[in-house]
N, C-alpha and C. Protein backbone atom coordinates (compact mmCIF):
# COMPACT_ATOMS: atom_id res chain seq x y z
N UNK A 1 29.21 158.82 108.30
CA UNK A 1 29.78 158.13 107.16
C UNK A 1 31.29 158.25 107.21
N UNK A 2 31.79 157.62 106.54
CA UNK A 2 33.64 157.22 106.49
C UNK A 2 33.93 158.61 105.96
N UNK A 3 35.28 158.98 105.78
CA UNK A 3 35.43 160.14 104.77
C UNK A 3 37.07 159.40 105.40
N UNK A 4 37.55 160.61 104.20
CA UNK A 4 39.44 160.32 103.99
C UNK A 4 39.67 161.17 104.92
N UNK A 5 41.06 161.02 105.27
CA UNK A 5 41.69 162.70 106.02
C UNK A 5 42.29 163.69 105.88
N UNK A 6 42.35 164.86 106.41
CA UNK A 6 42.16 165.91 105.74
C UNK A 6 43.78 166.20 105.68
N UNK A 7 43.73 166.54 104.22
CA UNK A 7 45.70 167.18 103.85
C UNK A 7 45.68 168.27 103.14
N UNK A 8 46.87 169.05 103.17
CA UNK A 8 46.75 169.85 101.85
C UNK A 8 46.57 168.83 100.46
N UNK A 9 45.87 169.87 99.51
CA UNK A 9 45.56 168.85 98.31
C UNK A 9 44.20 168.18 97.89
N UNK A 10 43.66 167.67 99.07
CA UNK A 10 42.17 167.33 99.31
C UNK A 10 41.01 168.24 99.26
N UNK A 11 39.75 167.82 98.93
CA UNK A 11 38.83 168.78 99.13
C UNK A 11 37.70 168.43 100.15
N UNK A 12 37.44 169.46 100.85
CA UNK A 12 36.52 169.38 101.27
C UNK A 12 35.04 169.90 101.20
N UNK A 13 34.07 169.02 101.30
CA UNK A 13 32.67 168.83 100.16
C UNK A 13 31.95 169.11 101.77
N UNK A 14 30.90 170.53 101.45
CA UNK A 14 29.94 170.70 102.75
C UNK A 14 28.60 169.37 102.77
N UNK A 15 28.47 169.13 103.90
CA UNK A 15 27.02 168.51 103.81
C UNK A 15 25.99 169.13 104.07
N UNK A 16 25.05 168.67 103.15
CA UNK A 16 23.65 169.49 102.28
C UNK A 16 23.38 170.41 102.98
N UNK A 17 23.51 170.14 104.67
CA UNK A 17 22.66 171.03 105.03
C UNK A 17 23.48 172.25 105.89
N UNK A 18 24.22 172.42 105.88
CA UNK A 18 25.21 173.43 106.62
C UNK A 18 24.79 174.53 105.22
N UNK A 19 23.97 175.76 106.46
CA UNK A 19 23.57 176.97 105.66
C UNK A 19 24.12 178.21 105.77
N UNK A 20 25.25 178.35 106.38
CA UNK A 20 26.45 179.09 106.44
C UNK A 20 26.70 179.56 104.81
N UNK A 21 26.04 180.89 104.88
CA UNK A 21 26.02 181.51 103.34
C UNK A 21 27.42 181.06 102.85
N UNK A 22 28.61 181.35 102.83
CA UNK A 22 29.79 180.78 102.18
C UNK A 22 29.66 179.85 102.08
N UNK A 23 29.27 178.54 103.12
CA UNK A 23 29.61 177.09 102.85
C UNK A 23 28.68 176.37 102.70
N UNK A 24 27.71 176.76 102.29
CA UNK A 24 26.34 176.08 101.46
C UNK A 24 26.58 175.16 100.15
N UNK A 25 26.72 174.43 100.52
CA UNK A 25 27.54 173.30 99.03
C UNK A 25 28.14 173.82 98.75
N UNK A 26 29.51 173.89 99.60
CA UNK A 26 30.66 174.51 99.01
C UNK A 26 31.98 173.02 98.85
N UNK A 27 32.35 173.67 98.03
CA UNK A 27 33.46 172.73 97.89
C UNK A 27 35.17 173.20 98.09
N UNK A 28 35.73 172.63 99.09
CA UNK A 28 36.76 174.02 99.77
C UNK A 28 38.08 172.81 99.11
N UNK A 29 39.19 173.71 98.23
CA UNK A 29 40.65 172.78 98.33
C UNK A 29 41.50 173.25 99.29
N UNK A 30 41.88 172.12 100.13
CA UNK A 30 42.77 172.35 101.54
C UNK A 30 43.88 172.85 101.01
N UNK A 31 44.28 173.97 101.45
CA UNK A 31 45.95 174.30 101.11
C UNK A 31 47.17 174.21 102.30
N UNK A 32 46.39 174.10 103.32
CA UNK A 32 47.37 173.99 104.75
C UNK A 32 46.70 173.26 105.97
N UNK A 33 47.13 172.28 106.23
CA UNK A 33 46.58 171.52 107.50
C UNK A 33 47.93 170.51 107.40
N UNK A 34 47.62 170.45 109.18
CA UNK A 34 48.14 169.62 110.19
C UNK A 34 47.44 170.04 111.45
N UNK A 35 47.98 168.66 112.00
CA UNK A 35 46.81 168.05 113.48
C UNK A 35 47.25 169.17 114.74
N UNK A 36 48.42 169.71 114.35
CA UNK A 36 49.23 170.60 115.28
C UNK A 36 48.84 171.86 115.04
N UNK A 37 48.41 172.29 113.69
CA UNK A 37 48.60 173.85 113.49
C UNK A 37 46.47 174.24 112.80
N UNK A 38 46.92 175.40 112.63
CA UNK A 38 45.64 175.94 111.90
C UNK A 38 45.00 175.18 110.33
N UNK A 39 44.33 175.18 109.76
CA UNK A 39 44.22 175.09 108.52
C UNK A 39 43.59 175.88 107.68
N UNK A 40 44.15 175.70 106.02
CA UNK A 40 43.50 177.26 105.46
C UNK A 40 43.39 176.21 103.73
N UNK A 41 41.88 176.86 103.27
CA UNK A 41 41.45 176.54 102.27
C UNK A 41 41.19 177.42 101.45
N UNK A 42 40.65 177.22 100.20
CA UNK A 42 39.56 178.31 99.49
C UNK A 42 38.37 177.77 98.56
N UNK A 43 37.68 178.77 99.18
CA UNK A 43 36.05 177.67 98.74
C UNK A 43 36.35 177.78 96.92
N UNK A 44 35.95 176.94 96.38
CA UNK A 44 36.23 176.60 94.27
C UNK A 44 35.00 177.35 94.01
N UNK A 45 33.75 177.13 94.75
CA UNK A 45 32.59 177.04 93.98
C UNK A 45 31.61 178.44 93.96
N UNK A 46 32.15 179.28 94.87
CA UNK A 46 31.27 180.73 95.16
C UNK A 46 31.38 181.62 94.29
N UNK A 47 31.16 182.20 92.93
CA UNK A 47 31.39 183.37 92.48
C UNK A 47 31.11 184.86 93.21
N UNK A 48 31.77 185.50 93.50
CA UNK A 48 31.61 187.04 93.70
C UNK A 48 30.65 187.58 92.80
N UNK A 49 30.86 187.42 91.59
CA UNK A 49 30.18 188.58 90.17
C UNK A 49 30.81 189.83 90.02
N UNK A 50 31.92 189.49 90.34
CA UNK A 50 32.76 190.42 90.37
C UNK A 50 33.97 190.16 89.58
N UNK A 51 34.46 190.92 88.50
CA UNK A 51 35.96 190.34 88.01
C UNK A 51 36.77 191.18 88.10
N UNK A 52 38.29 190.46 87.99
CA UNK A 52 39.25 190.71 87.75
C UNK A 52 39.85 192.34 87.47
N UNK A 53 39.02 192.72 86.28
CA UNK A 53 39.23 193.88 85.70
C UNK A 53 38.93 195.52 86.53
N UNK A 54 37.68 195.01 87.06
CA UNK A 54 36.85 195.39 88.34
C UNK A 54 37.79 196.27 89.32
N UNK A 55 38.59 195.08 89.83
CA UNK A 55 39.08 195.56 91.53
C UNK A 55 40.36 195.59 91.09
N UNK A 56 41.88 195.48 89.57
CA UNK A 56 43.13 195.16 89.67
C UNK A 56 42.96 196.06 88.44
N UNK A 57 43.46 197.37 88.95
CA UNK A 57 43.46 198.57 88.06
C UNK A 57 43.90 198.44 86.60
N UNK A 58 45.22 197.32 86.77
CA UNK A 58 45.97 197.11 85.43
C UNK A 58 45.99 195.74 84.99
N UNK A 59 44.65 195.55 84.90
CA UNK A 59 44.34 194.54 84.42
C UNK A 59 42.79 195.06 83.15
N UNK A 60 42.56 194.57 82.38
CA UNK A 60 41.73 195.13 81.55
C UNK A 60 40.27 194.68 81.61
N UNK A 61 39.47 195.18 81.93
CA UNK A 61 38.02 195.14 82.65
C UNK A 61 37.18 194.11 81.51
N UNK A 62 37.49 194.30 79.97
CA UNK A 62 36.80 193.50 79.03
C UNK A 62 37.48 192.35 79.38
N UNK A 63 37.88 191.86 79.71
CA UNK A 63 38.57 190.30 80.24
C UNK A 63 37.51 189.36 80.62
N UNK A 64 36.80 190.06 81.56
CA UNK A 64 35.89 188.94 82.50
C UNK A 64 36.31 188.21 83.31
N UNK A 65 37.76 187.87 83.83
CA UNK A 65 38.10 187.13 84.55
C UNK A 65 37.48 186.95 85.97
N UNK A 66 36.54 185.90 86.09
CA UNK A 66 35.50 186.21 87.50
C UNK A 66 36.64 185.95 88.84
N UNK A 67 36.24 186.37 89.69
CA UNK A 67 36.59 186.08 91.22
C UNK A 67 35.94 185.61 91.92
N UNK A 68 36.03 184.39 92.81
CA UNK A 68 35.27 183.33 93.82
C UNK A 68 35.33 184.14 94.95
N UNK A 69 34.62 184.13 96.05
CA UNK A 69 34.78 184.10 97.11
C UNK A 69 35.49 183.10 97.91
N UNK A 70 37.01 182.50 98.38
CA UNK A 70 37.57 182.25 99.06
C UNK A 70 37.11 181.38 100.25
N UNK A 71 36.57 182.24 101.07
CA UNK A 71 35.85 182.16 102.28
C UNK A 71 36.02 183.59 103.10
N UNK A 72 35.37 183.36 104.15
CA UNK A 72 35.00 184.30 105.13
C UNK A 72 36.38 185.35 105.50
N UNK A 73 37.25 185.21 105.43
CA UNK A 73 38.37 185.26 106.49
C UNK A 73 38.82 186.36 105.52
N UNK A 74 39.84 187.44 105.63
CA UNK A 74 40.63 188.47 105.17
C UNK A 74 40.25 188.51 103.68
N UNK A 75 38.97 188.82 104.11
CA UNK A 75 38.12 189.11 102.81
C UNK A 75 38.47 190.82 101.78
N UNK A 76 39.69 191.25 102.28
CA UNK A 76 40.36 192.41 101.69
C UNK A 76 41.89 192.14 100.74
N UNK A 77 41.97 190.48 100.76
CA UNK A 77 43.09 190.04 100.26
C UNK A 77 42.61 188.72 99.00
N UNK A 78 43.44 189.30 98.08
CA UNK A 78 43.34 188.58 97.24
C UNK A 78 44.35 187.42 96.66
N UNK A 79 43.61 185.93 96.31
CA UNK A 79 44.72 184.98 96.44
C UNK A 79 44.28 184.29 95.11
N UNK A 80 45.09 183.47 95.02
CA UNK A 80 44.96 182.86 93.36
C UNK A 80 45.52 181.96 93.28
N UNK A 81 45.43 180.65 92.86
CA UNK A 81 45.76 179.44 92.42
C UNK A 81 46.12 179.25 90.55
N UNK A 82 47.30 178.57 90.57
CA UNK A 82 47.54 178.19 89.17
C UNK A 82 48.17 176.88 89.19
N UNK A 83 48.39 176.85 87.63
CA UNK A 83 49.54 175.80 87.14
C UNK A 83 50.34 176.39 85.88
N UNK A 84 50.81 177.29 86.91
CA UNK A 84 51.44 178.27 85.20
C UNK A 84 53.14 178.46 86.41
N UNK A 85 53.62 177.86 86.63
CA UNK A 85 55.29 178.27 87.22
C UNK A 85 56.14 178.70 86.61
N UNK A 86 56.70 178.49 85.45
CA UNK A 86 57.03 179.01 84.39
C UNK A 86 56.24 180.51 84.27
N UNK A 87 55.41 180.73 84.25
CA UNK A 87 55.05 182.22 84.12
C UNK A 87 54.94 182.97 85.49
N UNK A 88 54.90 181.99 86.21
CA UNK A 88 54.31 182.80 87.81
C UNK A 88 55.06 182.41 88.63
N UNK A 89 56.65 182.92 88.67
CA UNK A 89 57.86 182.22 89.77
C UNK A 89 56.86 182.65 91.18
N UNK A 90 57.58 181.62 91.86
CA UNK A 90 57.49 182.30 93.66
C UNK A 90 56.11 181.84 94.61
N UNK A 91 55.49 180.55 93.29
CA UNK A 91 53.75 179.94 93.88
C UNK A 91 54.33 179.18 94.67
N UNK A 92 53.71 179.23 95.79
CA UNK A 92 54.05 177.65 96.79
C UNK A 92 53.31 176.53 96.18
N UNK A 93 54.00 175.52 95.94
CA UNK A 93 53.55 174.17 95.74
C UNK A 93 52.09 173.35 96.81
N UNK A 94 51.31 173.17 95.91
CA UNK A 94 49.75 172.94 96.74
C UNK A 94 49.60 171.84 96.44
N UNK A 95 50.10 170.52 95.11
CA UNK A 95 49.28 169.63 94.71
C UNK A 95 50.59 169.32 93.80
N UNK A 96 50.45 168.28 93.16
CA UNK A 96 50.81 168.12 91.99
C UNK A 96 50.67 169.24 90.56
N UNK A 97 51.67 170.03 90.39
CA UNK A 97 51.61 171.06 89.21
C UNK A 97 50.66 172.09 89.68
N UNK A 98 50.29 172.78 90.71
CA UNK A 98 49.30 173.82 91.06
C UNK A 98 49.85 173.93 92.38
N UNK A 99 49.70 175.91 92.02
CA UNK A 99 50.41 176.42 93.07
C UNK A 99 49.29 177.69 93.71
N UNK A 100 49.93 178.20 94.83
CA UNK A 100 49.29 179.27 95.36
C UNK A 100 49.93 180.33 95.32
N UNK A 101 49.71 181.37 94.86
CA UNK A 101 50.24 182.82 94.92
C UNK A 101 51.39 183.08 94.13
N UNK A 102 52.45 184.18 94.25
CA UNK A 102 53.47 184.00 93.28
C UNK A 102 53.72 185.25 92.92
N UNK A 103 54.41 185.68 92.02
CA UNK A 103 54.61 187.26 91.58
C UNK A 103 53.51 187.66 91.04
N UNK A 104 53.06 188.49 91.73
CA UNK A 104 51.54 189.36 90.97
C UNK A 104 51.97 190.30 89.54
N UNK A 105 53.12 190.77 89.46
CA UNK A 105 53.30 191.44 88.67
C UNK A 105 53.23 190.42 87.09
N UNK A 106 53.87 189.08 87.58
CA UNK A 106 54.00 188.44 86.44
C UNK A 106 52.49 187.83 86.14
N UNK A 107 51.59 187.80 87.03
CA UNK A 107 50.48 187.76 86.55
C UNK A 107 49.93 188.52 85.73
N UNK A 108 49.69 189.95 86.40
CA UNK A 108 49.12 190.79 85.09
C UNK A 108 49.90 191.23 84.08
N UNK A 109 51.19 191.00 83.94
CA UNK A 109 51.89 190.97 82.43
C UNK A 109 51.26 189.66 81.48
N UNK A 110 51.24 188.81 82.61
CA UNK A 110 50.57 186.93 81.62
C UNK A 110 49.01 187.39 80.79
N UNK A 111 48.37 188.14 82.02
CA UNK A 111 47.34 188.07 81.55
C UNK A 111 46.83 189.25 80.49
N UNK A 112 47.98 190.72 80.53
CA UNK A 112 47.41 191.24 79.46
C UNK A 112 48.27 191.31 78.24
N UNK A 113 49.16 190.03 77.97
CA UNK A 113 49.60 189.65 76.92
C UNK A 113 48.11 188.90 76.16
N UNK A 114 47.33 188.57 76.64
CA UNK A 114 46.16 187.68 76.41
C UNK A 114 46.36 186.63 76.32
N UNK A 115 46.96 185.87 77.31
CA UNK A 115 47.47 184.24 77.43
C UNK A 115 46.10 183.82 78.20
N UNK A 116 45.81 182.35 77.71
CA UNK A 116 44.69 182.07 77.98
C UNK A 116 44.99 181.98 79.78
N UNK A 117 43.17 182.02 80.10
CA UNK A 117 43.59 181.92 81.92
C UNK A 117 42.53 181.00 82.44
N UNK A 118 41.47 180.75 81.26
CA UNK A 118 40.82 179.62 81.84
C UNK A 118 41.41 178.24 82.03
N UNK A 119 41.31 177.36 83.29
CA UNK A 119 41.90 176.30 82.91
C UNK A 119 43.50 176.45 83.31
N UNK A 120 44.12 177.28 84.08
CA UNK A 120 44.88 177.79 84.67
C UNK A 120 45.29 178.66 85.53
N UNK A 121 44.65 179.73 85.66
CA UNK A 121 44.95 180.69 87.43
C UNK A 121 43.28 180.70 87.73
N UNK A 122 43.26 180.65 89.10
CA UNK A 122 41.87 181.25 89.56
C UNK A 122 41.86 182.42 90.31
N UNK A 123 41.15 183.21 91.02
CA UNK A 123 41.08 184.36 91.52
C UNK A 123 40.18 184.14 92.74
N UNK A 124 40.45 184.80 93.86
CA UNK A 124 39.72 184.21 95.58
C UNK A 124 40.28 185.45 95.98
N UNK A 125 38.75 186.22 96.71
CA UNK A 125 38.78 187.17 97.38
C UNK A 125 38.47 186.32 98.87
N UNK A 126 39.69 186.44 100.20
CA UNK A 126 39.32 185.95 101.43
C UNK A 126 39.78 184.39 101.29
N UNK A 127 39.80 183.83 102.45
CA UNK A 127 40.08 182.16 102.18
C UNK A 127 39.16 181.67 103.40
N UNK A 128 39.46 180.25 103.67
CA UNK A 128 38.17 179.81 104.99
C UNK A 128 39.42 179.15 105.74
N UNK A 129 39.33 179.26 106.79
CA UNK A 129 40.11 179.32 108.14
C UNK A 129 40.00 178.41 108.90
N UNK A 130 40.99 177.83 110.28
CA UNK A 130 40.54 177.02 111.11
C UNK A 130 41.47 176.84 112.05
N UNK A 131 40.91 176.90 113.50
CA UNK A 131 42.08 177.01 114.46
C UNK A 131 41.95 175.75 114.65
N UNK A 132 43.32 175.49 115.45
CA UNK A 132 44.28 173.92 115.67
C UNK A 132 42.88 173.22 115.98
N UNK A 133 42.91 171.93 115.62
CA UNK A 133 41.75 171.18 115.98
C UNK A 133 40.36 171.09 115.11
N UNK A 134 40.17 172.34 115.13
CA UNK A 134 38.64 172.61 114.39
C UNK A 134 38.12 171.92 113.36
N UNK A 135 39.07 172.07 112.58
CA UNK A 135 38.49 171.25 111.30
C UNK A 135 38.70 169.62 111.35
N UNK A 136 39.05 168.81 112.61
CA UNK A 136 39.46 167.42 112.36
C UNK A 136 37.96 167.29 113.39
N UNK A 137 37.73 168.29 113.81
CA UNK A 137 36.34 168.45 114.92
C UNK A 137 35.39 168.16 113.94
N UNK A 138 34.97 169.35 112.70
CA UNK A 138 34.06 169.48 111.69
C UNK A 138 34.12 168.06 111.19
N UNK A 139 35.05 167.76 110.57
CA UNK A 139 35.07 166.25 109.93
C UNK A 139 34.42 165.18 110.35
N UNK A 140 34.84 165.27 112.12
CA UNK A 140 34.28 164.16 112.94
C UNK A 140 32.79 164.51 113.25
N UNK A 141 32.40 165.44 113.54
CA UNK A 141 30.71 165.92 113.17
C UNK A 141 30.01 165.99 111.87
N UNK A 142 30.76 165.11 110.71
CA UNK A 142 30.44 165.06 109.36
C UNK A 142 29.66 166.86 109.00
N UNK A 143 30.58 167.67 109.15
CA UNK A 143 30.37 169.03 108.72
C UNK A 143 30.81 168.96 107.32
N UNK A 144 32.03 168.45 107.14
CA UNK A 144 32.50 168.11 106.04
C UNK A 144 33.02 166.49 106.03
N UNK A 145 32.74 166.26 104.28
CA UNK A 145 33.55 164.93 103.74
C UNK A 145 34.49 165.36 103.50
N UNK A 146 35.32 164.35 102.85
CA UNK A 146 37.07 164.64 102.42
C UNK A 146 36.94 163.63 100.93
N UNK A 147 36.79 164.61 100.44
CA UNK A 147 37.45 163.70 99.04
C UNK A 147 38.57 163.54 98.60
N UNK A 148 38.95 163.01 97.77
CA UNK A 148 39.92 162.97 97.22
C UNK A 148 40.97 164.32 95.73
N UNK A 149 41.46 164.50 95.82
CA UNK A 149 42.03 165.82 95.01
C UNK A 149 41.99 165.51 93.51
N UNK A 150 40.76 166.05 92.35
CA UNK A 150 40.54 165.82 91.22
C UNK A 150 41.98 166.59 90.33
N UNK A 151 41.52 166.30 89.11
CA UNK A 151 42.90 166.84 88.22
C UNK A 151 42.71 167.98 88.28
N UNK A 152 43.83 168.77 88.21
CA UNK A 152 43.98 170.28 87.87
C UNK A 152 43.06 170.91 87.08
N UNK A 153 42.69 170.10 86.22
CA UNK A 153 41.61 170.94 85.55
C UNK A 153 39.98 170.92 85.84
N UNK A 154 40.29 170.47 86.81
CA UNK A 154 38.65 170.01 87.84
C UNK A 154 38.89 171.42 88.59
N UNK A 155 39.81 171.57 89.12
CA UNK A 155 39.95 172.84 90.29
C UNK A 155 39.96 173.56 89.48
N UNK A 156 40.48 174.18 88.72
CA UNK A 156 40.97 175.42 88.20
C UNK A 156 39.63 175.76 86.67
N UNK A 157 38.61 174.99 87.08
CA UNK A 157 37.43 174.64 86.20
C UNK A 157 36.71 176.24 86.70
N UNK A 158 36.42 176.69 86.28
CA UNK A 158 35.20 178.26 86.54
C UNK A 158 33.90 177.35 86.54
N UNK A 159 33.47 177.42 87.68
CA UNK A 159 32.40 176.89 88.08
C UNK A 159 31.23 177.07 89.21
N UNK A 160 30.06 176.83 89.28
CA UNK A 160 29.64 177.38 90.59
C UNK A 160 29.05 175.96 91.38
N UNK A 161 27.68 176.07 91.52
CA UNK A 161 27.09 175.23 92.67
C UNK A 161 27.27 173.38 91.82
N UNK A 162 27.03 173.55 90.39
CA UNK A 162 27.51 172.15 89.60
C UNK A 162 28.41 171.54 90.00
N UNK A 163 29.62 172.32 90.45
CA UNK A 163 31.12 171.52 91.22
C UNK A 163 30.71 170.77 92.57
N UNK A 164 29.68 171.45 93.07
CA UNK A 164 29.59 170.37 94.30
C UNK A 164 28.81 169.15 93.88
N UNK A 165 27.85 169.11 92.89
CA UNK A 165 27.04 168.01 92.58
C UNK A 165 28.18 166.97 92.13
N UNK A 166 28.92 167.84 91.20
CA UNK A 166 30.16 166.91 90.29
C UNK A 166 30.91 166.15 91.57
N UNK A 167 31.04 166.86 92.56
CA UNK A 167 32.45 166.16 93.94
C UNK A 167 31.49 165.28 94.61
N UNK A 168 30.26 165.34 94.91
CA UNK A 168 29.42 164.54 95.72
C UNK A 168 29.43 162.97 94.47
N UNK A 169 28.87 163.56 93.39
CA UNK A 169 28.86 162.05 92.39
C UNK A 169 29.93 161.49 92.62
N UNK A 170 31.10 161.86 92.61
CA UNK A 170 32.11 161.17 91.60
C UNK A 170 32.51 160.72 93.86
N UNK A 171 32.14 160.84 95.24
CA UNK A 171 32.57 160.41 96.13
C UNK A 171 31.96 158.91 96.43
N UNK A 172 30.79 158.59 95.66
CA UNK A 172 30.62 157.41 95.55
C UNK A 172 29.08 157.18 95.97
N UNK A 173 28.42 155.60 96.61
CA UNK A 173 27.39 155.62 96.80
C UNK A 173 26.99 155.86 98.01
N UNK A 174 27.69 155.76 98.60
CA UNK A 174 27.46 156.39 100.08
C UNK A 174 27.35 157.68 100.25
N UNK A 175 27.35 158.33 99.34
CA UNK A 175 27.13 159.72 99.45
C UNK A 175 26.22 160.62 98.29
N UNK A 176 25.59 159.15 97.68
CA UNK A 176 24.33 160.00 97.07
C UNK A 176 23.03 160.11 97.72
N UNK A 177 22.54 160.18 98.87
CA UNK A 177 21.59 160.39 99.23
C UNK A 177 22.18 162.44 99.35
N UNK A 178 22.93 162.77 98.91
CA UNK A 178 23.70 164.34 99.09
C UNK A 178 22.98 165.14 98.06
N UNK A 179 22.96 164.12 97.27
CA UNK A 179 22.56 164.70 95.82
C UNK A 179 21.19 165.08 95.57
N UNK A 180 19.97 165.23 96.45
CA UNK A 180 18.61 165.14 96.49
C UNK A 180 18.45 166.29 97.51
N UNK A 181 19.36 167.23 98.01
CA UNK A 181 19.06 168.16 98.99
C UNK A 181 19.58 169.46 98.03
N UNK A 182 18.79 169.96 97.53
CA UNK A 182 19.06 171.28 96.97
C UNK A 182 19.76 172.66 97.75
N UNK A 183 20.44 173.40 96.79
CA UNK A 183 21.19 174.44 97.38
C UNK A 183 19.85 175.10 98.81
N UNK A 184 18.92 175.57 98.01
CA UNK A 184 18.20 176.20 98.43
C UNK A 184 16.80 175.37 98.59
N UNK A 185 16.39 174.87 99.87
CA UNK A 185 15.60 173.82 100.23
C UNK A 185 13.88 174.36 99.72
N UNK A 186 13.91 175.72 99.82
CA UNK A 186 12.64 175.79 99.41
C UNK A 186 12.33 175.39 97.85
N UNK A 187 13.41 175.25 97.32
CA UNK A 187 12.57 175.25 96.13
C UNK A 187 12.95 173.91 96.12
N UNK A 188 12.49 173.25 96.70
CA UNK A 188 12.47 171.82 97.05
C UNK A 188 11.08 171.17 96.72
């Protein structure tokens, strides 16, 4: 099937059947690609069950703030997406108004002032990876589609396996026969 090409900004939507525990209807936002270099994402849709409060000593554990799994890759580092610049100098620019990373310190001052955080930073233990080539390879073996980059508040949505149903609908009709292959085929 057709798909767009892959940029920072875009997402990329697994097909049904790639059972690669991380990328099992995963839905990954590109943060770095070109045809020359590596590329690096982080999966939206995996929860850990693990929060915030958990693993970031000075941060306050009644919070709940969950953490995604990223992807596979330097799964000992923790990364985070917002649209808070004004509170979080130093994010690299990813998209329109949403950034990656930034002063950590000014994070957990943001967050235990109790400024809201849903709907604005996310939390990713690890990211998903790709040496030069690979992923324009995956694409062309329909490993992955390429959608198009929803509003900020689509990404930065706390969500799990629903986000991929939501990115498969909204990619059109050519890509609802996607929608009839369950996470988990046995219970098919």
């Amino acid at each position: 099937m057709p798909t767009g090409e892959p940029k920072p900004g875009v997402l990329l939507v697994a097909e049904p059947f790639l059972r690669e525990e991380c990328f099992n209807h995963a839905v990954i936002t590109l943060i770095d690609f070109s045809s020359d270099d590596s590329a690096l994402g982080l999966v939206l849709n995996k929860p850990t069950g693990y929060t915030l409060g958990e693993t970031v000593s000075d941060i306050d554990n009644a919070l709940e703030i969950p953490i995604y799994c990223g992807g596979p890759m330097s799964c000992d580092r923790m990364f985070y997406i917002h649209s808070l610049p004004d509170e979080v100098p130093g994010g690299k620019p990813i998209g329109k108004d949403l950034y990656l990373g930034g002063d950590f310190d000014a994070v957990k001052q943001y967050i235990n002032m109790g400024l809201p955080t849903k709907g604005h930073i996310r939390f990713f233990i690890g990211y998903s990876g790709w040496s030069v080539g690979q992923l324009k390879e995956e694409i062309d073996n329909h490993v992955w589609a390429v959608a198009p980059r929803p509003a900020n508040k689509e990404i930065l949505r706390e969500d799990g396996d629903s986000f991929w149903y939501r990115t498969v609908r909204s990619m059109g009709k050519k890509y609802r026969n996607w929608l009839y292959h369950p996470l988990d085929p046995q219970c098919n």
